[in-house]
N, C-alpha and C. Protein backbone atom coordinates (compact mmCIF):
# COMPACT_ATOMS: atom_id res chain seq x y z
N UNK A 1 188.72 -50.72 -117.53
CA UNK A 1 188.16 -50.50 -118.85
C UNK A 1 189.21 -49.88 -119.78
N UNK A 2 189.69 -48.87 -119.19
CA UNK A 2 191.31 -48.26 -119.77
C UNK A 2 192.60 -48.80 -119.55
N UNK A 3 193.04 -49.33 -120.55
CA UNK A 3 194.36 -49.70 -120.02
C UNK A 3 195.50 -48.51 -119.68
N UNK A 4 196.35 -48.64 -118.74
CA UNK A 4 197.40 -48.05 -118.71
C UNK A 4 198.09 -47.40 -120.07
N UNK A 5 198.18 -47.70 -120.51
CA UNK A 5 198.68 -47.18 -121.86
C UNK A 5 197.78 -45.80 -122.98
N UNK A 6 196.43 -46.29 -122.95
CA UNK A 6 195.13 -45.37 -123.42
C UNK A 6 195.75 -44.13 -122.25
N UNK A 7 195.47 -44.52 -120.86
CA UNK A 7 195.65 -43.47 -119.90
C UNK A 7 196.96 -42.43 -120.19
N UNK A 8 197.49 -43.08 -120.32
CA UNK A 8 198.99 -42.30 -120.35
C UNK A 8 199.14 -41.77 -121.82
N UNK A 9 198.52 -42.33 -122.94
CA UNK A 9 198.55 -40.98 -124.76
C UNK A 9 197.45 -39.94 -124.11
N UNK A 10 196.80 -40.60 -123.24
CA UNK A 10 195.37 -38.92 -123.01
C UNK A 10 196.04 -37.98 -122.20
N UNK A 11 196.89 -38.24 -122.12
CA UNK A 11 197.58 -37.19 -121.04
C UNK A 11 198.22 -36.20 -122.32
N UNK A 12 198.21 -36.49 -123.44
CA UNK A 12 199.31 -35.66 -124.46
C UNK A 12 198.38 -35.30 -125.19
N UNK A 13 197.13 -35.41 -124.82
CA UNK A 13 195.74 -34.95 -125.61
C UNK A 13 194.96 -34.04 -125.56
N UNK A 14 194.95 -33.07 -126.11
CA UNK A 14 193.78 -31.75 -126.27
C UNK A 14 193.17 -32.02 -126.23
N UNK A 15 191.32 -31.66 -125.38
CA UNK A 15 190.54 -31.81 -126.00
C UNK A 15 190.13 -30.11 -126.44
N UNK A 16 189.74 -29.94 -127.84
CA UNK A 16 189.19 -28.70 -127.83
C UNK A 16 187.95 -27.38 -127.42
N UNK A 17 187.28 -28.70 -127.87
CA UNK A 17 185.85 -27.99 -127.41
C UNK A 17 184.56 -29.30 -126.38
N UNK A 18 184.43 -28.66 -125.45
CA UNK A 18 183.37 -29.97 -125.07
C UNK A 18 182.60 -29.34 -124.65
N UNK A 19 181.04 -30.18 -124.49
CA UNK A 19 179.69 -29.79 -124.20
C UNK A 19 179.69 -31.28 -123.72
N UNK A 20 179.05 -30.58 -122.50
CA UNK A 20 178.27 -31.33 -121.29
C UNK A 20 177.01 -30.69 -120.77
N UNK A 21 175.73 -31.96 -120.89
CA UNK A 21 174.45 -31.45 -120.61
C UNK A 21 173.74 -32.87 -120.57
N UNK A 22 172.58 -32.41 -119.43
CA UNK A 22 171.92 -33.75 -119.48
C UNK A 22 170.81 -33.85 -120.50
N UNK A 23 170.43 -35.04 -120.46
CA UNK A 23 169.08 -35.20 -121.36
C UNK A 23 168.22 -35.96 -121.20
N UNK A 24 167.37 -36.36 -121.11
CA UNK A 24 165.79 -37.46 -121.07
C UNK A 24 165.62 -37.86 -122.62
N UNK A 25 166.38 -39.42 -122.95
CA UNK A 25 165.87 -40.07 -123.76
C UNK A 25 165.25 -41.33 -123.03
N UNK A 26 164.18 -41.42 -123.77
CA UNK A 26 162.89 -42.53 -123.78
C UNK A 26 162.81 -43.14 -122.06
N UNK A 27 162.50 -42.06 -121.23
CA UNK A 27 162.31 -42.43 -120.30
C UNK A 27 163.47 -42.41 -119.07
N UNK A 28 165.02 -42.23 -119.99
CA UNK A 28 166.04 -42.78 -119.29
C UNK A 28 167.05 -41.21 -118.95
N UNK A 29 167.59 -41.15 -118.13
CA UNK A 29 168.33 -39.61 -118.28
C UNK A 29 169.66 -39.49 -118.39
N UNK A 30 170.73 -39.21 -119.20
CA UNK A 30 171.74 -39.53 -119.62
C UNK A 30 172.12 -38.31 -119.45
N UNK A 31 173.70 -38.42 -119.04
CA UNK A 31 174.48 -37.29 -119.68
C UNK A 31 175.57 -37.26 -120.74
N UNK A 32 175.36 -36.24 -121.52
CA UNK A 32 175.60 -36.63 -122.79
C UNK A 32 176.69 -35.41 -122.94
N UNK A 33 177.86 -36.14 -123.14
CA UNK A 33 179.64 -35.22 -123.98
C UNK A 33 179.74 -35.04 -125.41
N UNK A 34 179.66 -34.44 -125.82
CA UNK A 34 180.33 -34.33 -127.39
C UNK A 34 181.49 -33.33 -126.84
N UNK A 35 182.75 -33.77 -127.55
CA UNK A 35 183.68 -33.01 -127.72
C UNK A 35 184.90 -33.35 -129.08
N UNK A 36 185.53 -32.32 -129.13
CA UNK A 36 186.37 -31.94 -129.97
C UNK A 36 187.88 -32.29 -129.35
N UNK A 37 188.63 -33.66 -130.06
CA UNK A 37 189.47 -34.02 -129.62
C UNK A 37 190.95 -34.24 -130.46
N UNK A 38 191.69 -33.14 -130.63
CA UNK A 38 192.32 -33.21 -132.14
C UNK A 38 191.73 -33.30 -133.31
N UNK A 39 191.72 -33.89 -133.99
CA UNK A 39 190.72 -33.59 -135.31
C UNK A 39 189.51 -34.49 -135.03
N UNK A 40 188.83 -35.22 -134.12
CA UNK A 40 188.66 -36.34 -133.81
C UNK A 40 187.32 -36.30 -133.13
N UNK A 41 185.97 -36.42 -133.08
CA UNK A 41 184.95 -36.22 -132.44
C UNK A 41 184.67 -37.19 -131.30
N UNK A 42 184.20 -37.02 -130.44
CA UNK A 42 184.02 -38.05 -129.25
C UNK A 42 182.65 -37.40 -129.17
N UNK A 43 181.92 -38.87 -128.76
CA UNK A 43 180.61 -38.79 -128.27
C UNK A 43 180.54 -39.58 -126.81
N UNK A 44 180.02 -39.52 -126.04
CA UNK A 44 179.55 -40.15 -124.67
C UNK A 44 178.50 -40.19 -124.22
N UNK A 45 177.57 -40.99 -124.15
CA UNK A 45 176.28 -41.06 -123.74
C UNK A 45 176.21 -42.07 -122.32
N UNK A 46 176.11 -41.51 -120.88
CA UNK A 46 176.34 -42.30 -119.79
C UNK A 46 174.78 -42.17 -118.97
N UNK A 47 174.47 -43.42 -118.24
CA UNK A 47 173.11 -43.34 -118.02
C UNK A 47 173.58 -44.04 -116.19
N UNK A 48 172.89 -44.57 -115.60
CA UNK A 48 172.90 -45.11 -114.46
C UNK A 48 173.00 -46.30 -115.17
N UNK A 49 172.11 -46.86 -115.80
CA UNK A 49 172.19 -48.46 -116.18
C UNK A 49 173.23 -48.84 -117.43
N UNK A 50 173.82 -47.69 -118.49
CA UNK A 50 174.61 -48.01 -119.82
C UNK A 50 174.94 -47.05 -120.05
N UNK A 51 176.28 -47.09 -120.51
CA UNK A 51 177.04 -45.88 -121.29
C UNK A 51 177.25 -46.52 -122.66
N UNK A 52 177.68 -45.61 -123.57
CA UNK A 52 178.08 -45.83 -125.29
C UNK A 52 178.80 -44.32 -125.04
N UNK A 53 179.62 -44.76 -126.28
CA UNK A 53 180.17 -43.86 -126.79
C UNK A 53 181.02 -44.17 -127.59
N UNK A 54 181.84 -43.20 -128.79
CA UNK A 54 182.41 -43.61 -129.79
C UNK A 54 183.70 -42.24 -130.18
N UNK A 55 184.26 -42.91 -131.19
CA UNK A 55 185.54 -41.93 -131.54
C UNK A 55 185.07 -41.92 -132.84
N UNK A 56 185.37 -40.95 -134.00
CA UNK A 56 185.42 -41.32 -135.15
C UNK A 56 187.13 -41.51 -135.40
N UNK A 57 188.11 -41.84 -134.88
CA UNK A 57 189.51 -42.08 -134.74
C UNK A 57 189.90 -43.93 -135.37
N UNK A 58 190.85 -44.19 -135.87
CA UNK A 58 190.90 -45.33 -136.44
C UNK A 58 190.85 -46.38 -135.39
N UNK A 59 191.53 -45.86 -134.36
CA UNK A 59 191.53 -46.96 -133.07
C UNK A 59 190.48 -47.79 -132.73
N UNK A 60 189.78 -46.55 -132.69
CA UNK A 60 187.74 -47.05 -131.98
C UNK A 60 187.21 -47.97 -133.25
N UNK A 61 187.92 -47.55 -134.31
CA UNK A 61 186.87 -47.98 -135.34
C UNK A 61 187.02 -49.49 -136.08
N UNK A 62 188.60 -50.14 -134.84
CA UNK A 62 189.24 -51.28 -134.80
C UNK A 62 188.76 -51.96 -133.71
N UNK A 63 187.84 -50.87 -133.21
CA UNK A 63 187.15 -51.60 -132.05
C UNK A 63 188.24 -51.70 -130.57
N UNK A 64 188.90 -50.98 -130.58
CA UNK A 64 189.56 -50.31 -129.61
C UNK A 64 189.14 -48.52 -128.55
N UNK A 65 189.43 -48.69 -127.34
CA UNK A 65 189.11 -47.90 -126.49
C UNK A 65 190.10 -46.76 -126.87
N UNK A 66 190.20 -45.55 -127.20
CA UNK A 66 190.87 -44.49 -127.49
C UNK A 66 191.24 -43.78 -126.34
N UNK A 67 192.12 -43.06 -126.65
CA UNK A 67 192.91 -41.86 -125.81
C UNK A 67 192.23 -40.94 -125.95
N UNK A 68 190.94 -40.27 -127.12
CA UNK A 68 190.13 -39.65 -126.86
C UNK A 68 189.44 -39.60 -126.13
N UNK A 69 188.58 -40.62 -126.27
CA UNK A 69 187.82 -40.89 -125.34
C UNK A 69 188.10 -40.60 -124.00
N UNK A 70 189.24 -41.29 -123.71
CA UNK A 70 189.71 -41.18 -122.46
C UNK A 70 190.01 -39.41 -121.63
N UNK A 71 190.23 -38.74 -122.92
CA UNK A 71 190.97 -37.65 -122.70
C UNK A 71 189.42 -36.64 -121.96
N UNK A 72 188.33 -37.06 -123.10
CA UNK A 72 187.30 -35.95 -123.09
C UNK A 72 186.94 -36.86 -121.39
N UNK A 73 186.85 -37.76 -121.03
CA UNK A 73 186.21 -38.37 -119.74
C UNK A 73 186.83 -37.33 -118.40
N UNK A 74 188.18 -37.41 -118.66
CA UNK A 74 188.81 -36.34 -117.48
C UNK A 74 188.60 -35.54 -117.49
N UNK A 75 188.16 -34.61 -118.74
CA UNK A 75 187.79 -33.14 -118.77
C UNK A 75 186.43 -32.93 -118.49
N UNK A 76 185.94 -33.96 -118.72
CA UNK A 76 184.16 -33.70 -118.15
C UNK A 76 184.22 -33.96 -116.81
N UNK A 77 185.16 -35.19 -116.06
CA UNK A 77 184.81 -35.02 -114.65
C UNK A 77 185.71 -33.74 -113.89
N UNK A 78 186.70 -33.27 -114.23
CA UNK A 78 186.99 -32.05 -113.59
C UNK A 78 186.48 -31.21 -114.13
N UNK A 79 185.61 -30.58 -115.20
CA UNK A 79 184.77 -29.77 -115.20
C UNK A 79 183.56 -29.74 -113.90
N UNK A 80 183.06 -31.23 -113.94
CA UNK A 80 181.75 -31.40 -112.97
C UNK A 80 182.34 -31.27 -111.65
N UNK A 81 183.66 -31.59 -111.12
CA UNK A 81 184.20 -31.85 -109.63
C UNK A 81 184.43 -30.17 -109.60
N UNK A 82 184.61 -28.97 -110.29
CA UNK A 82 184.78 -27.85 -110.36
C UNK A 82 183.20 -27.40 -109.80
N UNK A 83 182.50 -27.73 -110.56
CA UNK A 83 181.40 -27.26 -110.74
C UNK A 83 180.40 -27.37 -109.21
N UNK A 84 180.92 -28.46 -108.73
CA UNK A 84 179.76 -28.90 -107.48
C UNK A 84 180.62 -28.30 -106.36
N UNK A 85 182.00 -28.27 -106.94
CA UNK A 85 182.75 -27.64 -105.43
C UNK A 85 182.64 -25.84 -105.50
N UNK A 86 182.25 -25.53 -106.65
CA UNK A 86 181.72 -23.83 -106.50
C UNK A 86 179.93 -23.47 -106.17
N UNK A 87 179.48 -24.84 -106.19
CA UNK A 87 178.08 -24.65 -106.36
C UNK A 87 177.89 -24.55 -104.77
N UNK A 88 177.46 -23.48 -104.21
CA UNK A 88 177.26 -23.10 -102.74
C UNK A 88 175.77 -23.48 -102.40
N UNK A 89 174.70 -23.30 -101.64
CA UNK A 89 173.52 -23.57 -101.13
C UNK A 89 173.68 -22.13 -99.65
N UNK A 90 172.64 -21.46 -99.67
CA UNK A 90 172.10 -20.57 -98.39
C UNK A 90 171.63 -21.08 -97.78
């Protein structure tokens, strides 16, 4: 879905601020990213059956896959791979 190239500008990419949380729209349960990516907003909406998501960045808006995008995706899954490997059970 990413080309080599997207992969490799997200590597030179901040993201600033991100929020990760799930949600229940219309039946369906998504988890949903907004983050802060250089001046640049990323949204992600990922479900079991469909993901969307968007940049407001000129790239995306050429209808191209961004380095944002890409950037906030790594930071949400090593946030979550953090998260389940501290999450203990008694």
């Amino acid at each position: 879905m990413f080309s080599d190239y997207i992969k490799d500008r997200a590597k030179s990419v901040q993201v600033s601020k991100i929020l990760i949380r799930e949600e229940r729209i219309c039946d369906t349960d998504w988890l949903v990213i907004a983050a802060e990516v250089k001046e640049y907003r990323v949204s992600i909406f990922t479900s079991t059956f469909k993901s969307w998501m968007t940049c407001n960045c000129s790239a995306f808006y050429f209808g191209n896959l961004c380095p944002h995008i890409y950037a906030a995706i790594i930071l949400k899954d090593e946030l979550l791979n953090d998260r389940n490997q501290n999450h203990t059970t008694d």
